[in-house]
PDB file of N, CA and C in Angstrom:
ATOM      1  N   UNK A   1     -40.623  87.079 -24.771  1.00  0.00           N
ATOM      2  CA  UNK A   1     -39.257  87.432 -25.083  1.00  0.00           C
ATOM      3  C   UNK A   1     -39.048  88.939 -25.113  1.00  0.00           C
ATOM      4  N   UNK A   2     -40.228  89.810 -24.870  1.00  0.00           N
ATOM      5  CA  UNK A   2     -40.229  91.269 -24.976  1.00  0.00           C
ATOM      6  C   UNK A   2     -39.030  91.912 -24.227  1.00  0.00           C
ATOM      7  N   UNK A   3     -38.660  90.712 -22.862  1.00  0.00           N
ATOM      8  CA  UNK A   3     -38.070  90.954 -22.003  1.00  0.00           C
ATOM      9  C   UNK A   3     -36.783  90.960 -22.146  1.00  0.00           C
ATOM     10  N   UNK A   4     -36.617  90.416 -22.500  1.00  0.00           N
ATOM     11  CA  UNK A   4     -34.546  89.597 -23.280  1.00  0.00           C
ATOM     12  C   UNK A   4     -34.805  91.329 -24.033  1.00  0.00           C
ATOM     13  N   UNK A   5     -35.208  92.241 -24.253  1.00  0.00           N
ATOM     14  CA  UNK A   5     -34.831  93.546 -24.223  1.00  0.00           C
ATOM     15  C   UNK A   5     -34.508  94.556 -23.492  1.00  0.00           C
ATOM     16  N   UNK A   6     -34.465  93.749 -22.127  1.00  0.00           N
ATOM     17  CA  UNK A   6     -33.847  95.132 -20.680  1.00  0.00           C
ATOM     18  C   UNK A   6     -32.820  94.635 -20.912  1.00  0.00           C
ATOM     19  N   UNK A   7     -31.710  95.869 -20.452  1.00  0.00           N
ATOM     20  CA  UNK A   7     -30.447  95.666 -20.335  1.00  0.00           C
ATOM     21  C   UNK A   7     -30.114  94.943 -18.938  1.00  0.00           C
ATOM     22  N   UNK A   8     -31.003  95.232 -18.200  1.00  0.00           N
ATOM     23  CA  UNK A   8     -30.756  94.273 -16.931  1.00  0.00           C
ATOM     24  C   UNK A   8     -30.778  93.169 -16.630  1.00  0.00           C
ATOM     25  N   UNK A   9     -31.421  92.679 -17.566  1.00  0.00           N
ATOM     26  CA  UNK A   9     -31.918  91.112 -17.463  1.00  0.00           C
ATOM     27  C   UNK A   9     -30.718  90.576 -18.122  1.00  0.00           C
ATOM     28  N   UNK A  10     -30.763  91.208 -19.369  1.00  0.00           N
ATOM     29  CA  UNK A  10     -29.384  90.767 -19.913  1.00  0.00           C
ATOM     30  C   UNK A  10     -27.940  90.673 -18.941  1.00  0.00           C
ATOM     31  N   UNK A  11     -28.065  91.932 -18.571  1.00  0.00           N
ATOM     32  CA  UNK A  11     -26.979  91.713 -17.198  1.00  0.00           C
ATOM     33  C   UNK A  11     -26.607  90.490 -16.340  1.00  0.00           C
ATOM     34  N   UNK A  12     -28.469  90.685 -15.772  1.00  0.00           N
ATOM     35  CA  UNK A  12     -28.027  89.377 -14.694  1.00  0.00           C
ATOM     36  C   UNK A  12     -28.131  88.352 -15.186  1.00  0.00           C
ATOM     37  N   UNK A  13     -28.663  87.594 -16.499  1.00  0.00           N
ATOM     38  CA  UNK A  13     -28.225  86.497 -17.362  1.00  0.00           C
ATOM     39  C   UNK A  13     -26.837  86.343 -17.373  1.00  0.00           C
ATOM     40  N   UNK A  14     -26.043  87.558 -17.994  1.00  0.00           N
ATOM     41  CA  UNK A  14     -24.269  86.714 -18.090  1.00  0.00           C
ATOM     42  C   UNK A  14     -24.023  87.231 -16.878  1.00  0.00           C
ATOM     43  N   UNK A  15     -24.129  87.926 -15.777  1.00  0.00           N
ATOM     44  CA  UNK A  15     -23.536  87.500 -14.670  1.00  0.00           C
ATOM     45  C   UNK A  15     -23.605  86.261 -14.222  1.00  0.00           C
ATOM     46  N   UNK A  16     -24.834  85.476 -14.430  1.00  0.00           N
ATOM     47  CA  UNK A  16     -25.027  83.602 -13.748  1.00  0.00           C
ATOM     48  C   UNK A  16     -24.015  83.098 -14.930  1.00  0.00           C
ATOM     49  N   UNK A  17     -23.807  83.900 -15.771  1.00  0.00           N
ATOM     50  CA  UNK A  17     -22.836  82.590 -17.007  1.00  0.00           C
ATOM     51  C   UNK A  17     -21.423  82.867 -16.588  1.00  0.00           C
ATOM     52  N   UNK A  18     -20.975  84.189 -16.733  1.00  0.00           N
ATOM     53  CA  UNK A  18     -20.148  84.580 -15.790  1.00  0.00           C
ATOM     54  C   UNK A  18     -19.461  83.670 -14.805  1.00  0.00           C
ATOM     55  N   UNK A  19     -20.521  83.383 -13.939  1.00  0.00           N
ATOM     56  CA  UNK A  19     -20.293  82.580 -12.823  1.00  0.00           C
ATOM     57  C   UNK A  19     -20.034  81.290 -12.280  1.00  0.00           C
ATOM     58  N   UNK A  20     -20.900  80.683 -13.708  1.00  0.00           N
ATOM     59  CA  UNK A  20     -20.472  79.147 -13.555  1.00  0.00           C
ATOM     60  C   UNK A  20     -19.280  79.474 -14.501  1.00  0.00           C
ATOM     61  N   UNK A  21     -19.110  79.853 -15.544  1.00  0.00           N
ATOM     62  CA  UNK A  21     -17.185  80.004 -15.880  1.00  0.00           C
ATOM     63  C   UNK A  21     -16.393  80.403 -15.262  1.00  0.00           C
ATOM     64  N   UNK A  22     -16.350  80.967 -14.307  1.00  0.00           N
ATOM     65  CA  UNK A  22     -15.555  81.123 -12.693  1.00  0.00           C
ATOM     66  C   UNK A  22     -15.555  80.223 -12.160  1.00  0.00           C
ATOM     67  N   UNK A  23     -16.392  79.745 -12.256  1.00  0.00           N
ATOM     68  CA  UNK A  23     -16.013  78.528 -11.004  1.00  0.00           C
ATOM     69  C   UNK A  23     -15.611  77.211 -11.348  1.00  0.00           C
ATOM     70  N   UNK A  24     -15.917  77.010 -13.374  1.00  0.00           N
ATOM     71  CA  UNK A  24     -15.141  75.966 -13.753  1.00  0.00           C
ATOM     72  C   UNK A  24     -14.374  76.062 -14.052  1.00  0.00           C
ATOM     73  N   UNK A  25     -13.505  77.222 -14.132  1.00  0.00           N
ATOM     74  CA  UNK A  25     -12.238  77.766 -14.471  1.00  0.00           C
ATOM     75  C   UNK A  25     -11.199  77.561 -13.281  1.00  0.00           C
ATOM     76  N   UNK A  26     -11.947  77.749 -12.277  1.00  0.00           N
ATOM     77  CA  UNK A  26     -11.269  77.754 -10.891  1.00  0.00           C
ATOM     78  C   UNK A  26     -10.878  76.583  -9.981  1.00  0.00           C
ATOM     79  N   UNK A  27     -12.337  75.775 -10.726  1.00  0.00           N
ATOM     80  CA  UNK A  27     -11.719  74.422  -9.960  1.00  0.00           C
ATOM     81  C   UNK A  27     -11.127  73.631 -10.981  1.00  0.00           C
ATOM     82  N   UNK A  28     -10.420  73.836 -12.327  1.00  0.00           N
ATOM     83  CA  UNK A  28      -9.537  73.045 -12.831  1.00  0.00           C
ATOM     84  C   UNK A  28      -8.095  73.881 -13.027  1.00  0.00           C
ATOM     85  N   UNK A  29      -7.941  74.406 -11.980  1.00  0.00           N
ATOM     86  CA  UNK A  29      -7.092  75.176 -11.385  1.00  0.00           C
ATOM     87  C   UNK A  29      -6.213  76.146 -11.934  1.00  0.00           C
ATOM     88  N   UNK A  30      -7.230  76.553 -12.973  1.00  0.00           N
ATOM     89  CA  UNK A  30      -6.882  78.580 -14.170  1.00  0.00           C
ATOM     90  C   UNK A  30      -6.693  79.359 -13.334  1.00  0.00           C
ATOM     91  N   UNK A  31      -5.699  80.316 -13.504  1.00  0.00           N
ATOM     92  CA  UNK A  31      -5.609  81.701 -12.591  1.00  0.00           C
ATOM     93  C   UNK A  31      -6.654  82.253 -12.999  1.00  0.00           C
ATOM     94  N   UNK A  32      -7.223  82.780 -14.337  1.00  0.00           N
ATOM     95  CA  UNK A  32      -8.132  83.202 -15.025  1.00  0.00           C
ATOM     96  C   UNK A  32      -9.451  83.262 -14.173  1.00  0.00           C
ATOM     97  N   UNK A  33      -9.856  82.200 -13.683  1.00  0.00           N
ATOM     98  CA  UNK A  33     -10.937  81.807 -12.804  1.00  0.00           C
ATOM     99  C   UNK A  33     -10.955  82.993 -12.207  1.00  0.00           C
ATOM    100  N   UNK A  34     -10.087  83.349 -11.204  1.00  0.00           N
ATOM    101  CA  UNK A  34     -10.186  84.560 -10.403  1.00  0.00           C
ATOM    102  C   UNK A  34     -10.439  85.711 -11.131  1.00  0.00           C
ATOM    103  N   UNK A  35     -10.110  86.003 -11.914  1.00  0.00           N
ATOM    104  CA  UNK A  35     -10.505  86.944 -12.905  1.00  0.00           C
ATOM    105  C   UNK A  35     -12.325  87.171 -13.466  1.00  0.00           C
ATOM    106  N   UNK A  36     -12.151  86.035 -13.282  1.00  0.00           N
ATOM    107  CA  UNK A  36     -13.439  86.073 -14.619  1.00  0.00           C
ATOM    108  C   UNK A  36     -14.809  86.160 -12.710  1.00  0.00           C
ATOM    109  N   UNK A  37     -14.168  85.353 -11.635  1.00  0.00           N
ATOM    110  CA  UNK A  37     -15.206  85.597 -10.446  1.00  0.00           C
ATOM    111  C   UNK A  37     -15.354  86.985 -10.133  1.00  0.00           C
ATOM    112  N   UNK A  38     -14.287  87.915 -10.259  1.00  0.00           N
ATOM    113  CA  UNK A  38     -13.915  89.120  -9.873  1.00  0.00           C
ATOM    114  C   UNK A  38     -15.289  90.114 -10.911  1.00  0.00           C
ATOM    115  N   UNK A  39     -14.725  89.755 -11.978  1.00  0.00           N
ATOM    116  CA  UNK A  39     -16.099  90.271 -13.038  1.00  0.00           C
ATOM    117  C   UNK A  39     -17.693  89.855 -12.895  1.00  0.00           C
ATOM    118  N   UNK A  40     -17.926  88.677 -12.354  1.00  0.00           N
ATOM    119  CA  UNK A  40     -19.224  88.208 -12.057  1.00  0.00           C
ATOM    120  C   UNK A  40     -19.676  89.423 -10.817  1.00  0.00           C
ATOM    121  N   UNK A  41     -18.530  89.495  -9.612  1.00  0.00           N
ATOM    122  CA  UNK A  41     -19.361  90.106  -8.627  1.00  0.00           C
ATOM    123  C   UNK A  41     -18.899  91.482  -9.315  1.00  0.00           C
ATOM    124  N   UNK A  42     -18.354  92.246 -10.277  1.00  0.00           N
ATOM    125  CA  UNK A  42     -18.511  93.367 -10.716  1.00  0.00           C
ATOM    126  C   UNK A  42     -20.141  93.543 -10.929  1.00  0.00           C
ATOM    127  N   UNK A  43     -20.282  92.431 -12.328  1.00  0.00           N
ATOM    128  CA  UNK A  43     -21.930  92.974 -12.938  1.00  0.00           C
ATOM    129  C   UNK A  43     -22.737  92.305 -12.369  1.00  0.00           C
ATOM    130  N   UNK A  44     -22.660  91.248 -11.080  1.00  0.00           N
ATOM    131  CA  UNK A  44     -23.836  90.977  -9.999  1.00  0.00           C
ATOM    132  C   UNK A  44     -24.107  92.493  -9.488  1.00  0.00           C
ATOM    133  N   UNK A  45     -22.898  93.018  -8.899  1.00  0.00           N
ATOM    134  CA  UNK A  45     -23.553  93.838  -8.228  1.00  0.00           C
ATOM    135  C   UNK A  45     -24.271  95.281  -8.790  1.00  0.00           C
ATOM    136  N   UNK A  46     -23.803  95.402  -9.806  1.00  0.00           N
ATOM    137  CA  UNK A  46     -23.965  96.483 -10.498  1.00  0.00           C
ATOM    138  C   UNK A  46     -25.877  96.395 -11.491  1.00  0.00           C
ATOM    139  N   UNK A  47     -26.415  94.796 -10.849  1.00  0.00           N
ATOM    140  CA  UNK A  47     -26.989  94.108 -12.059  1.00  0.00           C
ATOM    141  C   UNK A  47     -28.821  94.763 -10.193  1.00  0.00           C
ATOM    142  N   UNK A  48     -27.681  94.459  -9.357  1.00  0.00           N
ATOM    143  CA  UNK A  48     -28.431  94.247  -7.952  1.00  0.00           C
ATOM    144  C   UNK A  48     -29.291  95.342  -7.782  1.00  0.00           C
ATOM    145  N   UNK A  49     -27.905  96.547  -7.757  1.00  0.00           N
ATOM    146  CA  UNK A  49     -28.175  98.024  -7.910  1.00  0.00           C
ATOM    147  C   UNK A  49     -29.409  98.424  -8.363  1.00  0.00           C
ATOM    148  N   UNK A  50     -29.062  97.981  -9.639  1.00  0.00           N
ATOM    149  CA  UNK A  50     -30.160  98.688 -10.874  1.00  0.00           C
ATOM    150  C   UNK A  50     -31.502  98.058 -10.486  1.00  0.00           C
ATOM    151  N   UNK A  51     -31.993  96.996 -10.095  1.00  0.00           N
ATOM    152  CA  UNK A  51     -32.912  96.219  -9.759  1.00  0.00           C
ATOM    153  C   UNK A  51     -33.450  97.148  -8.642  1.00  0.00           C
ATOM    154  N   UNK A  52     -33.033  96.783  -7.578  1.00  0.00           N
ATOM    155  CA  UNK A  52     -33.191  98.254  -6.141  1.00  0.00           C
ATOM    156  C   UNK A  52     -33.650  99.096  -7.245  1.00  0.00           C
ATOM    157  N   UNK A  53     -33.362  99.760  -7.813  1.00  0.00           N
ATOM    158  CA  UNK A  53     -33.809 101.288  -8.349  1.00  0.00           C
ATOM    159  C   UNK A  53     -34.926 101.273  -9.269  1.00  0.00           C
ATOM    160  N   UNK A  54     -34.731 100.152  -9.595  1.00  0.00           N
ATOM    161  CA  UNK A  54     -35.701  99.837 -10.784  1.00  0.00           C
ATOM    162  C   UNK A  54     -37.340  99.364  -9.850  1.00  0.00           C
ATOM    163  N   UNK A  55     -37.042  98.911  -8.678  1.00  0.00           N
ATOM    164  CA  UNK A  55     -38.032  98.483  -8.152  1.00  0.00           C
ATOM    165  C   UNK A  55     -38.937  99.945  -7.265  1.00  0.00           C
ATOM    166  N   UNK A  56     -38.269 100.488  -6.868  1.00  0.00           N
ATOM    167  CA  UNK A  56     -38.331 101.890  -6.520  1.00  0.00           C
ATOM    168  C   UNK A  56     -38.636 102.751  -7.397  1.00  0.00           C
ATOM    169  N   UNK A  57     -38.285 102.617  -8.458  1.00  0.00           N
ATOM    170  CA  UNK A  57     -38.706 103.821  -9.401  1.00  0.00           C
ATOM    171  C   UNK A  57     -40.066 103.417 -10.078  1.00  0.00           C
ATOM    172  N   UNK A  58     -40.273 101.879 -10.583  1.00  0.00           N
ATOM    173  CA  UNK A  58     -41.367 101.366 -11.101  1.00  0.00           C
ATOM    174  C   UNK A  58     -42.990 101.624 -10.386  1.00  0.00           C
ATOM    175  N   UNK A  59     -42.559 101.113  -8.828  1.00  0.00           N
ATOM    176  CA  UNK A  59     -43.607 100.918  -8.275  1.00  0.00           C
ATOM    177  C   UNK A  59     -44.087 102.642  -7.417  1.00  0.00           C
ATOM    178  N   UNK A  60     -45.607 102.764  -7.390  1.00  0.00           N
ATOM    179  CA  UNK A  60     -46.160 104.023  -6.435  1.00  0.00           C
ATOM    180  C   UNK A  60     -46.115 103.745  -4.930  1.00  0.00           C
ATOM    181  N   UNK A  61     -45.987 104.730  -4.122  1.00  0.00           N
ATOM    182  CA  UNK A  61     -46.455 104.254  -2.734  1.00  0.00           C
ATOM    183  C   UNK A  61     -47.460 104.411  -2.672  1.00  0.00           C
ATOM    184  N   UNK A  62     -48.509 104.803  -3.627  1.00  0.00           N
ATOM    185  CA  UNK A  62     -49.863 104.119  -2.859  1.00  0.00           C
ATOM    186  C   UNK A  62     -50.397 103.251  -3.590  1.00  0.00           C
ATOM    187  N   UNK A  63     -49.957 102.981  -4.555  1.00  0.00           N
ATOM    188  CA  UNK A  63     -50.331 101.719  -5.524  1.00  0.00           C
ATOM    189  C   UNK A  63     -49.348 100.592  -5.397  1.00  0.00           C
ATOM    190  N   UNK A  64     -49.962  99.167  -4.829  1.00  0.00           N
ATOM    191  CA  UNK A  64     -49.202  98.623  -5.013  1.00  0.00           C
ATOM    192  C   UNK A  64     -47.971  97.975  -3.918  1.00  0.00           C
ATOM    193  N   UNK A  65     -48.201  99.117  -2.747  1.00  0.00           N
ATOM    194  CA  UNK A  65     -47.109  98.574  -1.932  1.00  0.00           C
ATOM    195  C   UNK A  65     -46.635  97.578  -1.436  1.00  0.00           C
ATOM    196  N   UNK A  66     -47.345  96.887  -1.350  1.00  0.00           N
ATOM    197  CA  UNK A  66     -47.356  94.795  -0.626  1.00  0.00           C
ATOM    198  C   UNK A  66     -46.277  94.634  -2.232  1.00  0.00           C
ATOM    199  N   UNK A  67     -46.683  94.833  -3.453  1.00  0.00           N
ATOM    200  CA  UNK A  67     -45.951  94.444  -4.082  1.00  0.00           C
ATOM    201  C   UNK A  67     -44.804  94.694  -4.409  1.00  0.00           C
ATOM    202  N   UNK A  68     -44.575  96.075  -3.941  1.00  0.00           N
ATOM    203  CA  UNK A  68     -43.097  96.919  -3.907  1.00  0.00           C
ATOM    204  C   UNK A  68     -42.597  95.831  -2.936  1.00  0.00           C
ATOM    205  N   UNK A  69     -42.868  96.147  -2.056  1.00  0.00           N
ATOM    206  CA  UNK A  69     -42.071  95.360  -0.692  1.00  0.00           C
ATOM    207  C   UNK A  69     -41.497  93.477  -0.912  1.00  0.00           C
ATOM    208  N   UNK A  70     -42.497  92.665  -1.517  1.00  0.00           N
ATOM    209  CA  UNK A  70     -42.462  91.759  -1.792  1.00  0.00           C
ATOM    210  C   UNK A  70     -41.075  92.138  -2.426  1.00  0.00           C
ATOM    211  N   UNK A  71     -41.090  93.026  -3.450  1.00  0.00           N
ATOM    212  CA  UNK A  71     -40.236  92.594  -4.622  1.00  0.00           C
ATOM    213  C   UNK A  71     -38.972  93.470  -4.394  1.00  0.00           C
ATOM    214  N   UNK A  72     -38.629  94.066  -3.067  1.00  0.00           N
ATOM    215  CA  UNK A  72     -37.496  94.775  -2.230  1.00  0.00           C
ATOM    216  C   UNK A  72     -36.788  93.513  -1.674  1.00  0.00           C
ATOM    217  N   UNK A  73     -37.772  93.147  -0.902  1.00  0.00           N
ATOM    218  CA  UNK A  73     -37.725  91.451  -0.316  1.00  0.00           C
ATOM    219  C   UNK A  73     -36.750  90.709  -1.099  1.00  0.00           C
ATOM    220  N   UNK A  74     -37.345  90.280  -2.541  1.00  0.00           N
ATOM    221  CA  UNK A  74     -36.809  89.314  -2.912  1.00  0.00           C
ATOM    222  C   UNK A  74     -35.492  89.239  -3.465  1.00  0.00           C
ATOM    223  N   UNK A  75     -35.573  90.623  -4.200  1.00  0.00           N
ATOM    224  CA  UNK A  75     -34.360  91.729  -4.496  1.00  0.00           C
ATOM    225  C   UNK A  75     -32.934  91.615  -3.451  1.00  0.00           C
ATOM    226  N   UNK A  76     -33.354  91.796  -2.450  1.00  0.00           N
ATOM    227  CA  UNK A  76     -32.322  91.766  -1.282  1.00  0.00           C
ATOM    228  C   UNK A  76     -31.880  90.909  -1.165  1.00  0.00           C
ATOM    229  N   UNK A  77     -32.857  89.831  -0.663  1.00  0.00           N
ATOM    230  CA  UNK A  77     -32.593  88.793   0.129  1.00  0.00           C
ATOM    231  C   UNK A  77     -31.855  87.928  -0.992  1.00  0.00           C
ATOM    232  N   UNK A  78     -32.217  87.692  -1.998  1.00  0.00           N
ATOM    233  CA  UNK A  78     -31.348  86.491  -3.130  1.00  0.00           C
ATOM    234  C   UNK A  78     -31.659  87.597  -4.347  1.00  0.00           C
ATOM    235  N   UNK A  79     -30.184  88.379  -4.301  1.00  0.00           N
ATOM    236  CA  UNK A  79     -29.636  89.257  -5.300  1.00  0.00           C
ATOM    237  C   UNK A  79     -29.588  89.245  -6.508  1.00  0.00           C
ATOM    238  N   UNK A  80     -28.983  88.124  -7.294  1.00  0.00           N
ATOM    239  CA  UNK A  80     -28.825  88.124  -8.685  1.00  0.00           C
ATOM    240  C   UNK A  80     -30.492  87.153  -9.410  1.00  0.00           C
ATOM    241  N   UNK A  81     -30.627  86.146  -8.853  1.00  0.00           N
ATOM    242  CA  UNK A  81     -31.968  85.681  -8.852  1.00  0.00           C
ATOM    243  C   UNK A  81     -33.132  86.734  -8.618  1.00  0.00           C
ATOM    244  N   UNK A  82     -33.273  87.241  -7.714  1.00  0.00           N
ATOM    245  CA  UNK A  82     -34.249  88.361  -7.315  1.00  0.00           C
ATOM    246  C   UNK A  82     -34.699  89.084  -8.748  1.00  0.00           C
ATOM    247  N   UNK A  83     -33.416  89.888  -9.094  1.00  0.00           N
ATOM    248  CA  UNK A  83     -33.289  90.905 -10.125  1.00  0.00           C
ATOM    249  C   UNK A  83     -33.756  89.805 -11.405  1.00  0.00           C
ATOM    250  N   UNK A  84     -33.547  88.965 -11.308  1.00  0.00           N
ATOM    251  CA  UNK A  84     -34.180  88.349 -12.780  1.00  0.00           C
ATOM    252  C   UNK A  84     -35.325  87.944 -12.736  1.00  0.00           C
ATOM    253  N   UNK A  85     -35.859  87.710 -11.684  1.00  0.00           N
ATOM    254  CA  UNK A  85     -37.594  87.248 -11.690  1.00  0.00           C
ATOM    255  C   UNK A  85     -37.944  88.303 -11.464  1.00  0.00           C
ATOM    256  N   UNK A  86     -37.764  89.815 -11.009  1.00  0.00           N
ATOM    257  CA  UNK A  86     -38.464  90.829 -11.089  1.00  0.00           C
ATOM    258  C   UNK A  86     -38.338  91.084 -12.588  1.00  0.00           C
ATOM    259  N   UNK A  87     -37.693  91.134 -13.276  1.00  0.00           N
ATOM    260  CA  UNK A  87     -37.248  91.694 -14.803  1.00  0.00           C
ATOM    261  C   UNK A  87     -38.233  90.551 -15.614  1.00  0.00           C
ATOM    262  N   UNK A  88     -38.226  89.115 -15.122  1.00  0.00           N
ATOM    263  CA  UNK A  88     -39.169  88.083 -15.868  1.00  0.00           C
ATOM    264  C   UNK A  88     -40.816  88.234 -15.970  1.00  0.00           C
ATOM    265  N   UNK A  89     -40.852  88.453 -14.545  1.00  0.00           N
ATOM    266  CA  UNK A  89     -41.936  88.299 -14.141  1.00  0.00           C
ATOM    267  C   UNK A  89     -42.923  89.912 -13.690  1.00  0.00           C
ATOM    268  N   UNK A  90     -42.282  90.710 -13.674  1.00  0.00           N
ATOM    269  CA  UNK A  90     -43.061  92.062 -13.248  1.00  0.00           C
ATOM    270  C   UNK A  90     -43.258  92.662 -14.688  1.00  0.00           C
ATOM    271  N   UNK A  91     -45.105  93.035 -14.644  1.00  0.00           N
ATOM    272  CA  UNK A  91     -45.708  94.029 -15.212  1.00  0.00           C
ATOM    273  C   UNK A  91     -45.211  95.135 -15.739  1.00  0.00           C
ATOM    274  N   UNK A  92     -44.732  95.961 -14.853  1.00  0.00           N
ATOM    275  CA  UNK A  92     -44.580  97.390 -14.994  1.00  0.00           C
ATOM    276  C   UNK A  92     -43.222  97.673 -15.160  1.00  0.00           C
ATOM    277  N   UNK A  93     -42.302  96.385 -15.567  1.00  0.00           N
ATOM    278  CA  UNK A  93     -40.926  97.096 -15.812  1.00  0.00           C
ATOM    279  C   UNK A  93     -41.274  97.413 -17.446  1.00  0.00           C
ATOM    280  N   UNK A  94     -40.497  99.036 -16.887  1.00  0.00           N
ATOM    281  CA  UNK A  94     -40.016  99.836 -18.858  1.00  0.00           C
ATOM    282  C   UNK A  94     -38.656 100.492 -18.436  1.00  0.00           C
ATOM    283  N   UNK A  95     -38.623 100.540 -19.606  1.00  0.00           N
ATOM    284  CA  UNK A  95     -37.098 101.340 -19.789  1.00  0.00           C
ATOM    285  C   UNK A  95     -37.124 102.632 -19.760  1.00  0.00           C
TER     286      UNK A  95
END
């Protein structure tokens, strides 16, 4: 639980909550919905960002690189997920 202490993780946690309340908001047909989706991709992306930087700033280029890359990879490719299994699951994240 050391972890539930980055602000990022926290981030991309209520961005996924965020998100399913957007979308049950939306399909029982709330204007609100749009609102509240509009805010998800605010702190998705803002959640994405920090992850990119965080993965870059954490890791050395000569230490480690297969694992930088892996975790650029995963980062990219599936954004809000990415950023939370790097924040779950990586060693060397500090604040």
């Amino acid at each position: 639980m050391k972890n539930l202490k980055k602000p990022n993780l926290v981030l991309g946690l209520f961005s996924f909550l965020l998100l399913f309340i957007g979308i049950t908001l939306r399909a029982n047909g709330f204007k609100a919905g749009d609102y509240v989706l509009g805010l998800t991709f605010l702190c998705g992306l803002i959640h994405w960002i920090w992850a990119i930087l965080d993965v870059f700033k954490n890791y050395r280029v000569n230490s480690g690189s297969e694992n930088r890359i892996l975790w650029i990879i995963l980062v990219v490719i599936v954004p809000p997920f990415g950023g939370i299994c790097y924040y779950t699951m990586s060693k060397t994240v500090r604040m």
